[in-house]
Protein backbone atom coordinates (compact mmCIF):
# COMPACT_ATOMS: atom_id res chain seq x y z
CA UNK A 1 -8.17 -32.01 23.43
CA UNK A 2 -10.25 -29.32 21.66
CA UNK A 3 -7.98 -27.41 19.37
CA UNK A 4 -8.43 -23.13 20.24
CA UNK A 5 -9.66 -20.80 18.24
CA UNK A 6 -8.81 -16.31 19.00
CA UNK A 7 -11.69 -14.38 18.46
CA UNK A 8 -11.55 -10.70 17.40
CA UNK A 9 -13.82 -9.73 20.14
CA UNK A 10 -15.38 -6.18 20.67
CA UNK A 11 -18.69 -7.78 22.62
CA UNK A 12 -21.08 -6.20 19.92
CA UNK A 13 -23.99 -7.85 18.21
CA UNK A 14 -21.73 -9.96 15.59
CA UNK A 15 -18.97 -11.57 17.85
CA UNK A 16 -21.26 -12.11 20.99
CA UNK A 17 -22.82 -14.64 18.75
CA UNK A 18 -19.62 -16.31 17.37
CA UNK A 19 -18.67 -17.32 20.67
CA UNK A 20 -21.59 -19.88 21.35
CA UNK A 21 -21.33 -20.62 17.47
CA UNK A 22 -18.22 -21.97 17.09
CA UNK A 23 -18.31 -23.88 20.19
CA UNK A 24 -21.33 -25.57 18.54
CA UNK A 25 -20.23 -25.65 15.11
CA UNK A 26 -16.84 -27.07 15.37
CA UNK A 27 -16.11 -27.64 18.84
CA UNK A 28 -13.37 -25.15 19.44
CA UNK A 29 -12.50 -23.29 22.59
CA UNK A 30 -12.73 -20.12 22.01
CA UNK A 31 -10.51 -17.32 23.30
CA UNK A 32 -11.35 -14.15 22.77
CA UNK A 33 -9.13 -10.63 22.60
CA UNK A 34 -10.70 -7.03 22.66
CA UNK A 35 -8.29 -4.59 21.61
CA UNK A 36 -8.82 -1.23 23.51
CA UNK A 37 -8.30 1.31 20.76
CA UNK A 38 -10.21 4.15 22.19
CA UNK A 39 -13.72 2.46 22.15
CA UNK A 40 -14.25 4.39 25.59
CA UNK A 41 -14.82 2.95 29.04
CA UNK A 42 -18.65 1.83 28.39
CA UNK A 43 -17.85 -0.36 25.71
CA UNK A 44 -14.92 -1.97 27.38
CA UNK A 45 -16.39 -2.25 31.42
CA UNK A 46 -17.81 -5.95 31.90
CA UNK A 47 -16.67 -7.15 28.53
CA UNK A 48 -14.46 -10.15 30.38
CA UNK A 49 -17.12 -11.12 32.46
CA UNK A 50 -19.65 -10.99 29.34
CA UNK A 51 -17.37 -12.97 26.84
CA UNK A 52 -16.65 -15.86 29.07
CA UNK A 53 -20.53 -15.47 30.38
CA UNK A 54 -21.20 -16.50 26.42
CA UNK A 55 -18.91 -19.70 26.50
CA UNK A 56 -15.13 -18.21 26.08
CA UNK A 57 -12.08 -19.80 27.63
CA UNK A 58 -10.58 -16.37 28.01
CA UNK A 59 -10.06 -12.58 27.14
CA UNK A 60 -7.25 -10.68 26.70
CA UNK A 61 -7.86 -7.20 26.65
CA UNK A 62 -4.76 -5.09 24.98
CA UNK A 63 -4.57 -1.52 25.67
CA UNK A 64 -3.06 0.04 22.24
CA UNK A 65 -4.36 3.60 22.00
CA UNK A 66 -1.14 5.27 22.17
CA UNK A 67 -0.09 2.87 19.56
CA UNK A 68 -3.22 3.18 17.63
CA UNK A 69 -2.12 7.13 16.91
CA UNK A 70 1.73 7.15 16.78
CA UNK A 71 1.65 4.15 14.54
CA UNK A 72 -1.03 4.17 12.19
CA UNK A 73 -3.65 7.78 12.69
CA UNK A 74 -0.82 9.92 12.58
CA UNK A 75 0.88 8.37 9.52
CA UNK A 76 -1.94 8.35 7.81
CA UNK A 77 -3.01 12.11 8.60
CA UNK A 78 0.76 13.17 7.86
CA UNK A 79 -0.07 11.50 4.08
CA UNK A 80 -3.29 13.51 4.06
CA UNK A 81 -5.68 10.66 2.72
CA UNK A 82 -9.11 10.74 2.51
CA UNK A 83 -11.63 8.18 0.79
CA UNK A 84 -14.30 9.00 -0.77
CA UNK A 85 -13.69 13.28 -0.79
CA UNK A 86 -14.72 12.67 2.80
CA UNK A 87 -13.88 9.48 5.15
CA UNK A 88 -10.94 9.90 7.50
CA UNK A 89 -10.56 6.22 7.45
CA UNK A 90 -11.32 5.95 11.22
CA UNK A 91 -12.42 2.30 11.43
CA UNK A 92 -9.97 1.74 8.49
CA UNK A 93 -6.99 2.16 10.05
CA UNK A 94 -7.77 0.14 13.35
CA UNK A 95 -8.25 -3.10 11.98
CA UNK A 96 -4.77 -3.86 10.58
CA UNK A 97 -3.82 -2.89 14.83
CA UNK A 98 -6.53 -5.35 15.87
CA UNK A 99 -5.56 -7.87 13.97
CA UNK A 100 -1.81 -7.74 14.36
CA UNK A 101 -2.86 -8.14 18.28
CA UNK A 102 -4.98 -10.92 17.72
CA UNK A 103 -1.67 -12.93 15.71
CA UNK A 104 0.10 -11.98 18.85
CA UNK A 105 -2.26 -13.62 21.07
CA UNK A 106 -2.80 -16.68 19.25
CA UNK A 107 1.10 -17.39 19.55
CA UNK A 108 1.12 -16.70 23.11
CA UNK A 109 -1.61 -19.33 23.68
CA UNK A 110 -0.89 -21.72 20.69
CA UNK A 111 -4.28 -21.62 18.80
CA UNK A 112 -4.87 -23.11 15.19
CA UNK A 113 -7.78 -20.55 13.91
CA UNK A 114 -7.86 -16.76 13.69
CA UNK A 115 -12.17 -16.04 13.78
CA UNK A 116 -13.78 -12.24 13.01
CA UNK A 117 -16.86 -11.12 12.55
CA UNK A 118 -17.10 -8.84 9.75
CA UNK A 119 -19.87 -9.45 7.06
CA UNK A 120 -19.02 -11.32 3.39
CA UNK A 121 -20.20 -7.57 2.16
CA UNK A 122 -18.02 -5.21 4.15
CA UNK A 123 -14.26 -3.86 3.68
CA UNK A 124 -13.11 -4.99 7.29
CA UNK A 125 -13.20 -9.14 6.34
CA UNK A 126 -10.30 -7.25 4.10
CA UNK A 127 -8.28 -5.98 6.43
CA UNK A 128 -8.08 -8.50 9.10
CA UNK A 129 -7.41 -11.45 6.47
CA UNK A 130 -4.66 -9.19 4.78
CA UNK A 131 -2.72 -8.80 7.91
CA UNK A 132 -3.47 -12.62 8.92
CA UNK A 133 -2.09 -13.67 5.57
CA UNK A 134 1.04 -11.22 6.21
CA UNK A 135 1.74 -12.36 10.26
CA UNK A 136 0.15 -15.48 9.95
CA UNK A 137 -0.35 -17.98 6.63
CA UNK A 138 0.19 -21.02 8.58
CA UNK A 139 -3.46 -20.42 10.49
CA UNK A 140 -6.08 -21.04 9.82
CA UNK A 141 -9.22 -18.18 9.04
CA UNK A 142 -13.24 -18.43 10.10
CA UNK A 143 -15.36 -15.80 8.87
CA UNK A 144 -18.47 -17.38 10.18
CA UNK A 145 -20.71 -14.73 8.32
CA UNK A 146 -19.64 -16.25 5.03
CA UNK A 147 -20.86 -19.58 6.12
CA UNK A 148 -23.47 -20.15 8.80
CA UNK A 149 -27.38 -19.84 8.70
CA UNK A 150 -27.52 -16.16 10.10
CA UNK A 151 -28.45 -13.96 7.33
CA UNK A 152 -29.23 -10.70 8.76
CA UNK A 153 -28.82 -8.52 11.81
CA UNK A 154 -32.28 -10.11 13.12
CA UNK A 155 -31.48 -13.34 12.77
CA UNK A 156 -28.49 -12.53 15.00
CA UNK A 157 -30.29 -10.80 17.10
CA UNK A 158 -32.80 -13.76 17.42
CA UNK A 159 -30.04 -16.41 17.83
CA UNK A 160 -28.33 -14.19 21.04
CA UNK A 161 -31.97 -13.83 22.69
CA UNK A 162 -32.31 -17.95 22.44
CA UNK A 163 -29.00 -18.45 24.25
CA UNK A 164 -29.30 -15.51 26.82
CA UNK A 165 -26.49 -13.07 25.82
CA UNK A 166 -27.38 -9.28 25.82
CA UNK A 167 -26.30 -7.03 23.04
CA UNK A 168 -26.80 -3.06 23.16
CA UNK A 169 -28.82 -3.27 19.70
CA UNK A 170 -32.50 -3.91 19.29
CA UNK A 171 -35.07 -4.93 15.98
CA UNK A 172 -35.81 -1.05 16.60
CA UNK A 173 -32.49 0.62 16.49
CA UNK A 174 -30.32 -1.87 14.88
CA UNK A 175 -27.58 0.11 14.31
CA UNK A 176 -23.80 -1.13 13.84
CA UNK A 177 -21.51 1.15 15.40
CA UNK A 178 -17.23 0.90 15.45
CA UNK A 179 -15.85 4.11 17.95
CA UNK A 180 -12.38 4.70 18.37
CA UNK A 181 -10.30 7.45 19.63
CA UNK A 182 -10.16 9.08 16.06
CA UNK A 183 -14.42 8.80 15.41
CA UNK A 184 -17.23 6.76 15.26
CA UNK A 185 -19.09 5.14 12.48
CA UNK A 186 -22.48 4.28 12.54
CA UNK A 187 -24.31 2.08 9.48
CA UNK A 188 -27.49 -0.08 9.03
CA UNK A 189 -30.99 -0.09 10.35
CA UNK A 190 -32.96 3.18 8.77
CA UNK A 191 -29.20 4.55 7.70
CA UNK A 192 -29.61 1.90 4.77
CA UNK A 193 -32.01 4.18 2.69
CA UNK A 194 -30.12 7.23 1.60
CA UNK A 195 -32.76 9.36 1.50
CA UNK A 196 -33.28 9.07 5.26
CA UNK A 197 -31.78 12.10 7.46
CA UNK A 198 -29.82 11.14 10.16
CA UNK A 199 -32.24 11.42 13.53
CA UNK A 200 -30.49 14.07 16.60
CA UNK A 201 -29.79 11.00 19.28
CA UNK A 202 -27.59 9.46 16.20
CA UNK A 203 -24.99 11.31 17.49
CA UNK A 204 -22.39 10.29 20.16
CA UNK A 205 -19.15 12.21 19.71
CA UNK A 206 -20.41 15.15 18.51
CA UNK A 207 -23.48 17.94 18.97
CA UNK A 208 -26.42 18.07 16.19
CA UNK A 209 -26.23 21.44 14.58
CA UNK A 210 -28.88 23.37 16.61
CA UNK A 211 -27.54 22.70 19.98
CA UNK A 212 -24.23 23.99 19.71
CA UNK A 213 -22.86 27.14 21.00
CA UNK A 214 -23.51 30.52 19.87
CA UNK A 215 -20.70 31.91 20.05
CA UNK A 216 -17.46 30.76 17.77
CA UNK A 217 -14.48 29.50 19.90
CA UNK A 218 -10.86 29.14 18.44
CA UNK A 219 -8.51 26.69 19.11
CA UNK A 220 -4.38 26.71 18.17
CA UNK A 221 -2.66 23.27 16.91
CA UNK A 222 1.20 22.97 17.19
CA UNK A 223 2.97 20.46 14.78
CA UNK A 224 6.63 18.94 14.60
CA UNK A 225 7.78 17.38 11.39
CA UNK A 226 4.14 16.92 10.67
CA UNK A 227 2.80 15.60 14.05
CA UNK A 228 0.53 17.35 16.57
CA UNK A 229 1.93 17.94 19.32
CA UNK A 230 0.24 21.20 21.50
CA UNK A 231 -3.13 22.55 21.41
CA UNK A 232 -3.44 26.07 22.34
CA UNK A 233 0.38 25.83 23.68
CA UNK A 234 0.10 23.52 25.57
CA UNK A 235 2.37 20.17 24.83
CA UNK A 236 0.04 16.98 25.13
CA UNK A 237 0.43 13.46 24.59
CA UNK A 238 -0.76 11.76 21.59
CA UNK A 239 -4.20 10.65 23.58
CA UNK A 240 -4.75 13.29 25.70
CA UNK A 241 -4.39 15.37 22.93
CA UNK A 242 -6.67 13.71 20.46
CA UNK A 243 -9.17 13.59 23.38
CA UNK A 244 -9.18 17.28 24.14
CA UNK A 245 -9.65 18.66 20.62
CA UNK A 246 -12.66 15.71 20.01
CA UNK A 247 -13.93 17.49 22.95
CA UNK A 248 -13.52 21.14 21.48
CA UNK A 249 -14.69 20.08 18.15
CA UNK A 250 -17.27 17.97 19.29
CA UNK A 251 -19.40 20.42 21.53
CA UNK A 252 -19.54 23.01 18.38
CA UNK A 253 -20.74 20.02 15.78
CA UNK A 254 -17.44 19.84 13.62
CA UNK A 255 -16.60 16.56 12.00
CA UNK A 256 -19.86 15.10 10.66
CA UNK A 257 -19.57 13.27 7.55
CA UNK A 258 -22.75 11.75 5.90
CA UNK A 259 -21.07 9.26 3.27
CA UNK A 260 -21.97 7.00 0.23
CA UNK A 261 -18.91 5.27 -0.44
CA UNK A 262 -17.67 2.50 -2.76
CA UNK A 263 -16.94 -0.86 -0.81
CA UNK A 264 -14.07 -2.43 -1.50
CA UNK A 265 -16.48 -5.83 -2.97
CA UNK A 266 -17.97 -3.61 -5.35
CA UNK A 267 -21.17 -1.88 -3.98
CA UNK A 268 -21.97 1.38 -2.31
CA UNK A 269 -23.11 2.15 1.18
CA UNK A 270 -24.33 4.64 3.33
CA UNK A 271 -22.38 5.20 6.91
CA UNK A 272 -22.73 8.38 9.17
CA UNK A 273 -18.74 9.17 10.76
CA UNK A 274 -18.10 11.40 13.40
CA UNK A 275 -14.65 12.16 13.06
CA UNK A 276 -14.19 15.68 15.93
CA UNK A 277 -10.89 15.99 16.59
CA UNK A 278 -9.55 14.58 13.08
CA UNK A 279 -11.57 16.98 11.24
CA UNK A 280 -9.22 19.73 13.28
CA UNK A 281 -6.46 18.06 12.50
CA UNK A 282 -6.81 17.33 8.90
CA UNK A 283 -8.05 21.09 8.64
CA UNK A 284 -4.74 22.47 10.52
CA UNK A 285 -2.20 19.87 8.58
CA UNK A 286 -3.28 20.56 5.30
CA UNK A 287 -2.81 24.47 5.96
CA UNK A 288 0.14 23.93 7.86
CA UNK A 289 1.45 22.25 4.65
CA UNK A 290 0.58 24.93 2.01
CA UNK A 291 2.89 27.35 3.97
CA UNK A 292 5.75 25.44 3.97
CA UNK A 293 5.90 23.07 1.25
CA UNK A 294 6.18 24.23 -3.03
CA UNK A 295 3.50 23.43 -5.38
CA UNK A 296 5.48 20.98 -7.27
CA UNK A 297 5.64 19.19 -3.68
CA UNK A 298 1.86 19.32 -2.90
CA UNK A 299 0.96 18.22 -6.12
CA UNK A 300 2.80 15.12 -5.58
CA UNK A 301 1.80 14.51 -2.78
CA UNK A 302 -1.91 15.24 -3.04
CA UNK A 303 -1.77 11.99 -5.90
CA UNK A 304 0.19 10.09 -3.00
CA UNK A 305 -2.70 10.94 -0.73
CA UNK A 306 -5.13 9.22 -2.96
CA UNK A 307 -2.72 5.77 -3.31
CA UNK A 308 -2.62 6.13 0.90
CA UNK A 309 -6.07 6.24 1.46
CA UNK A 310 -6.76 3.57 -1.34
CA UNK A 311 -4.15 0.95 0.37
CA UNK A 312 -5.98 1.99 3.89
CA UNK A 313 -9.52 1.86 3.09
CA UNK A 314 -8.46 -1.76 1.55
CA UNK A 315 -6.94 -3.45 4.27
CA UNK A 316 -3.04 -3.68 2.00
CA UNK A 317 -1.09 -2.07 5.76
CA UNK A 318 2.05 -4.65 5.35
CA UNK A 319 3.68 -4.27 2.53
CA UNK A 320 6.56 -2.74 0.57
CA UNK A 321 3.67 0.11 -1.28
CA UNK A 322 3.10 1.81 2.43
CA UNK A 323 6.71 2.01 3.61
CA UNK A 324 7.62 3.24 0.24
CA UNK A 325 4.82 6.18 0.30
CA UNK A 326 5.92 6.52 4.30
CA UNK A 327 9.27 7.20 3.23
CA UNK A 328 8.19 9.82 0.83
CA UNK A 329 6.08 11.49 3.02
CA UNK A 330 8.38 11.33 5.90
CA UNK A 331 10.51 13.63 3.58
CA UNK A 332 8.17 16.29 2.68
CA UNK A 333 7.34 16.73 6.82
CA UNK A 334 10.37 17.69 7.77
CA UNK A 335 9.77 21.33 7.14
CA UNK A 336 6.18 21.00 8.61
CA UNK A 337 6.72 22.43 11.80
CA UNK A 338 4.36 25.49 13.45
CA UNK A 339 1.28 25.85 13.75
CA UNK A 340 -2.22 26.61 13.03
CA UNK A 341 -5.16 28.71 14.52
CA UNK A 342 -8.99 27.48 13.57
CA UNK A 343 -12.55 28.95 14.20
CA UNK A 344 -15.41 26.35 15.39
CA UNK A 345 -18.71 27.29 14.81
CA UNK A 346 -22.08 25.75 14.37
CA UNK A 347 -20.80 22.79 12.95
CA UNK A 348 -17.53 24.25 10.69
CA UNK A 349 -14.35 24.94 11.61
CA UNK A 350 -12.12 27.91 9.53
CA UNK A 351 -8.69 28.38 9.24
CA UNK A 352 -7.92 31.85 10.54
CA UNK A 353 -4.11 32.29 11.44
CA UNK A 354 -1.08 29.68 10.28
CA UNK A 355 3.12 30.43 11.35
CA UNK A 356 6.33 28.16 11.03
CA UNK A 357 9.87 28.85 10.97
CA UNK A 358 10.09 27.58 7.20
CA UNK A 359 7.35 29.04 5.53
CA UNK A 360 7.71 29.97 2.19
CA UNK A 361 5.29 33.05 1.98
CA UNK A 362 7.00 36.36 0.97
CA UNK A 363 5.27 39.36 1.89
CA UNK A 364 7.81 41.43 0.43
CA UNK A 365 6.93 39.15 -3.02
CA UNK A 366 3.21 39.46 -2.52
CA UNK A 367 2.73 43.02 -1.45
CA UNK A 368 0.63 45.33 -3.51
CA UNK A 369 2.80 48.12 -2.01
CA UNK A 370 5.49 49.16 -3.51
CA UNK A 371 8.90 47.14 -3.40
CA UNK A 372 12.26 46.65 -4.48
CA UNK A 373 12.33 42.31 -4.75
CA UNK A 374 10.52 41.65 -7.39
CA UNK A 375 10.39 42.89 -10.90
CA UNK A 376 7.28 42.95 -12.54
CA UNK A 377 8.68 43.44 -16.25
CA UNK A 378 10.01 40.12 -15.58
CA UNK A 379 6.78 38.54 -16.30
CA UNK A 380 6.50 39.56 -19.70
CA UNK A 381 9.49 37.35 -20.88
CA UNK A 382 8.34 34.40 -18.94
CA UNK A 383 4.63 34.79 -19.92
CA UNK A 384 5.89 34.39 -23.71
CA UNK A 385 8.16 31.72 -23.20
CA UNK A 386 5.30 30.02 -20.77
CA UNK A 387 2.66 30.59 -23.29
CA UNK A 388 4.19 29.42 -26.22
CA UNK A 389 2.57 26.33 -26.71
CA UNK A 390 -0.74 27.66 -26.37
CA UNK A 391 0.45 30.21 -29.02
CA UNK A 392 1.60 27.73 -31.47
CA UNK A 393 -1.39 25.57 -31.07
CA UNK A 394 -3.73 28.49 -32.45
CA UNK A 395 -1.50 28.98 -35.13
CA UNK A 396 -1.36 25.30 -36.59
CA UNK A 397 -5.27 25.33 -35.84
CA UNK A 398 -5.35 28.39 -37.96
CA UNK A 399 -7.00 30.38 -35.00
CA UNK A 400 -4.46 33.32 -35.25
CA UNK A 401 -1.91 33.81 -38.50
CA UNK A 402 0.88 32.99 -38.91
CA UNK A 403 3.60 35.89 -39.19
CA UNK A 404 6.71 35.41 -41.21
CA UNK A 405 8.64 38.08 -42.21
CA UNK A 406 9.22 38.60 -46.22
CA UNK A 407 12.54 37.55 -47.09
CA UNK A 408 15.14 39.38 -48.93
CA UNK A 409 17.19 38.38 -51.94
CA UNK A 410 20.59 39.68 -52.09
CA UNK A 411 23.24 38.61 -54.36
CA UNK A 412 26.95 38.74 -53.79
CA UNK A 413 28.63 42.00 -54.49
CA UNK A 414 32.35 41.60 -56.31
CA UNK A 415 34.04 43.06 -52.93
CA UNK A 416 34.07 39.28 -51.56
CA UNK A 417 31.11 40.63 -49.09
CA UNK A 418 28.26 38.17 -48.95
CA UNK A 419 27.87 34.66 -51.54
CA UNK A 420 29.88 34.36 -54.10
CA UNK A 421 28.72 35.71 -57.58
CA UNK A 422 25.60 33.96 -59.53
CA UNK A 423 24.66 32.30 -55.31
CA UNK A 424 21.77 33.99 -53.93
CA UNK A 425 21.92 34.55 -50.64
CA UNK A 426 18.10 34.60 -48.63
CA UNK A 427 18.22 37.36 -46.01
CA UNK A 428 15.67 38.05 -43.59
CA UNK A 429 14.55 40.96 -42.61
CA UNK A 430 15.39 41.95 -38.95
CA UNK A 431 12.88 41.67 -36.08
CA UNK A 432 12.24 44.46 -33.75
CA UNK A 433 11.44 42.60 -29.53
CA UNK A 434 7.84 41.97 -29.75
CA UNK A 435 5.11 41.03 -27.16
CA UNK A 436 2.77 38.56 -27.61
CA UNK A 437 0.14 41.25 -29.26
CA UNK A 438 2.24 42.46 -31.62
CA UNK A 439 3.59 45.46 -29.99
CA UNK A 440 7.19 46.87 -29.98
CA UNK A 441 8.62 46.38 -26.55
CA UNK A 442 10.00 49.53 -25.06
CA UNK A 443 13.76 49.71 -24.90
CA UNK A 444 14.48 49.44 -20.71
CA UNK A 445 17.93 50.83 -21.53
CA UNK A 446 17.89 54.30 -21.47
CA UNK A 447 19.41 56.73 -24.13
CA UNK A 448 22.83 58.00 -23.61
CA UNK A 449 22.64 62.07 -22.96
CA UNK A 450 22.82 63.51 -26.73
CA UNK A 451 21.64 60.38 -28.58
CA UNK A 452 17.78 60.44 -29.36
CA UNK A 453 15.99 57.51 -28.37
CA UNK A 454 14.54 54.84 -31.01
């Protein structure tokens, strides 16, 4: 009896293929799982019928969407990480889901061999075999693009016309695409020269600039400890939610992100994202955050954001690093509550209005009216003691000289007052309060009535 092998299945160009290969190749049935992570209804209608149509036992098709956002997009938008300045990790943070499912499956059915189809050049081989090396070291892993005679997207495309199966991309528009409920990514064909602008019927999720709206339209995000939660007051689940500001965002242009990045193997590549909704939310978050949280706090956590997106864009999900960071960031959320108002137009979206119950913004403090909080003379004694180093530094440079006051010589008097006879004692002269220029600082006590002021 043929031992089984589960697939990683989304029906595209790359896994269509496997099917019929590894039946060939190494005699294996093949079961296949398609993990519905927001891919839409298109991608997922017919994709049973289709992968058994190419030779597979079975499908599973697992419904995680919900899962997809509580579990792994929302975690990773409550760290704030971004690769690359610019990707919101969209495809990134599917694949350890995806994979995990995929484990599952192959226990339920008792298969030998975890298969996917991602390249020997791309980040996502990464991320599966990371999480099948965390669930799942006793099975075994085929990457068939690492070791059969397919060597390009038209080879593949050439080997799926000989045996019959249809794929949605063509020698003329051979682009690879990976959609989700967070964006969609879309790399190869005449994306692979840099210098190439991205052509208007690129886009899926989102309007080219040109087509959108005239007129602005503004939309209000509510967060809890960090999560959204409302838009425009109105409490939503995690999908529904995501799906109506993707389609706000999305009909005014906003989350288009044309992207060189550095592969995880070593070289750069060119993708186009369209990331809506997450644009929005990243936007409103990151506000949301410099209300409530001190700047001690954000700078920490802006270098944590960086390590998160790092571990993310590399496939490293399981491990002790994440639920360390997690448990860092779940700290600094707690206060990140309220919530943010944003202006979409022609492609950008604007912070206009941001509330919570713990911000720390002071108008009293900030006010150029008069007040009676803060103390401005207060400054000047912190602004010496803060600018001390620099101060010193010019000096032992020799930028500025150095002032020492001439000492005095005194020698004891016979009254017992001071050293005793024949021992010099050094004196110094007093100091008056200075500022940093030089100048004597003003007494703020004032004169008793009858005394004249020094």
């Amino acid at each position: 009896m043929a031992e089984t092998a589960v697939l990683a299945y989304s029906g595209g160009l790359d896994t269509s293929v496997i099917v019929p290969w590894l039946k060939e190749t190494y005699g294996l049935e093949v079961v296949c799982v398609a993990v519905d992570v927001g891919q839409g209804a298109a991608e997922l209608e017919g994709l049973e019928e289709k992968a058994l149509a190419s030779g597979a036992k079975a499908c599973f098709i697992e419904d995680v969407r919900e899962e997809f956002l509580t579990g792994y997009v929302w975690p990773t938008l409550r760290a704030g990480a971004v690769y690359g300045r610019k990707y919101l990790l969209g495809t990134a943070m599917a694949r350890p889901l995806i994979a995990m499912k995929q484990v599952e499956v192959a226990r339920r059915v008792g298969a030998t061999t975890l298969v996917h189809g991602c390249t020997g050049k791309g980040n996502d081989q990464l991320r599966f075999e990371l999480t099948y090396a965390a669930l799942a070291p006793d099975l075994e892993v085929i990457a068939p693009w690492r070791e059969w005679h397919i060597r390009s997207r038209t080879d593949a495309l050439e080997y799926a016309a000989e045996r019959g199966i249809a794929v949605t991309a063509t020698a003329e528009k051979p682009y690879s695409r990976d959609r989700n409920l967070w964006h969609i990514s879309h790399e190869g064909g005449s994306l692979e020269d840099p210098a190439f602008s991205p052509p208007p019927d690129l886009f899926i999720m989102t309007r080219p600039v040109g087509t959108t709206p005239s007129e602005p339209e503004e939309v209000e995000i509510g967060f809890e400890a960090g999560s959204p939660v409302s838009v425009n007051g109105e409490a939503l689940g995690p999908v529904a939610l995501l799906e109506r500001l993707s389609g706000l965002a999305g009909r005014h242009g906003v989350g288009v992100v044309d992207l060189v990045e550095d592969r995880v193997v070593g070289m750069k590549s060119r993708g186009v994202y369209e990331t809506p909704g997450g644009t929005l939310l990243y936007t409103a978050h990151s506000e949301l955050e410099q209300l409530v949280l001190d700047r001690r706090t954000l700078s920490l956590k802006d270098q944590i954001a960086v390590r998160y997106a790092d571990l993310v864009y590399e496939g490293r999900w399981w491990g002790v690093e994440r639920a360390a960071m997690d448990a860092f960031v779940d700290v600094t959320q707690a206060p990140v509550t309220g919530t943010v108002r944003l202006r979409m137009f022609a492609g950008s979206c604007a912070v206009i209005a941001r509330s919570a119950p713990s911000s720390l913004y002071s108008e009293g403090l900030v006010t150029f009216e008069a007040d009676d909080v803060y103390d401005q003379a207060d400054a000047a004694g912190f602004i010496r003691l803060f600018g001390l180093p620099t101060k010193v530094a010019a000096q032992v440079a020799g930028r500025a000289p150095v002032r020492e006051e001439a000492p005095v010589t005194q020698t004891a008097s016979a009254n017992g007052n001071g050293a005793a006879p024949g021992h010099p004692h050094v004196l110094h002269a007093p100091t008056s309060p200075t500022s940093l220029n030089g100048r004597r600082k003003p007494s703020r006590t004032p004169a008793p009535s009858g005394t004249p002021a020094t």
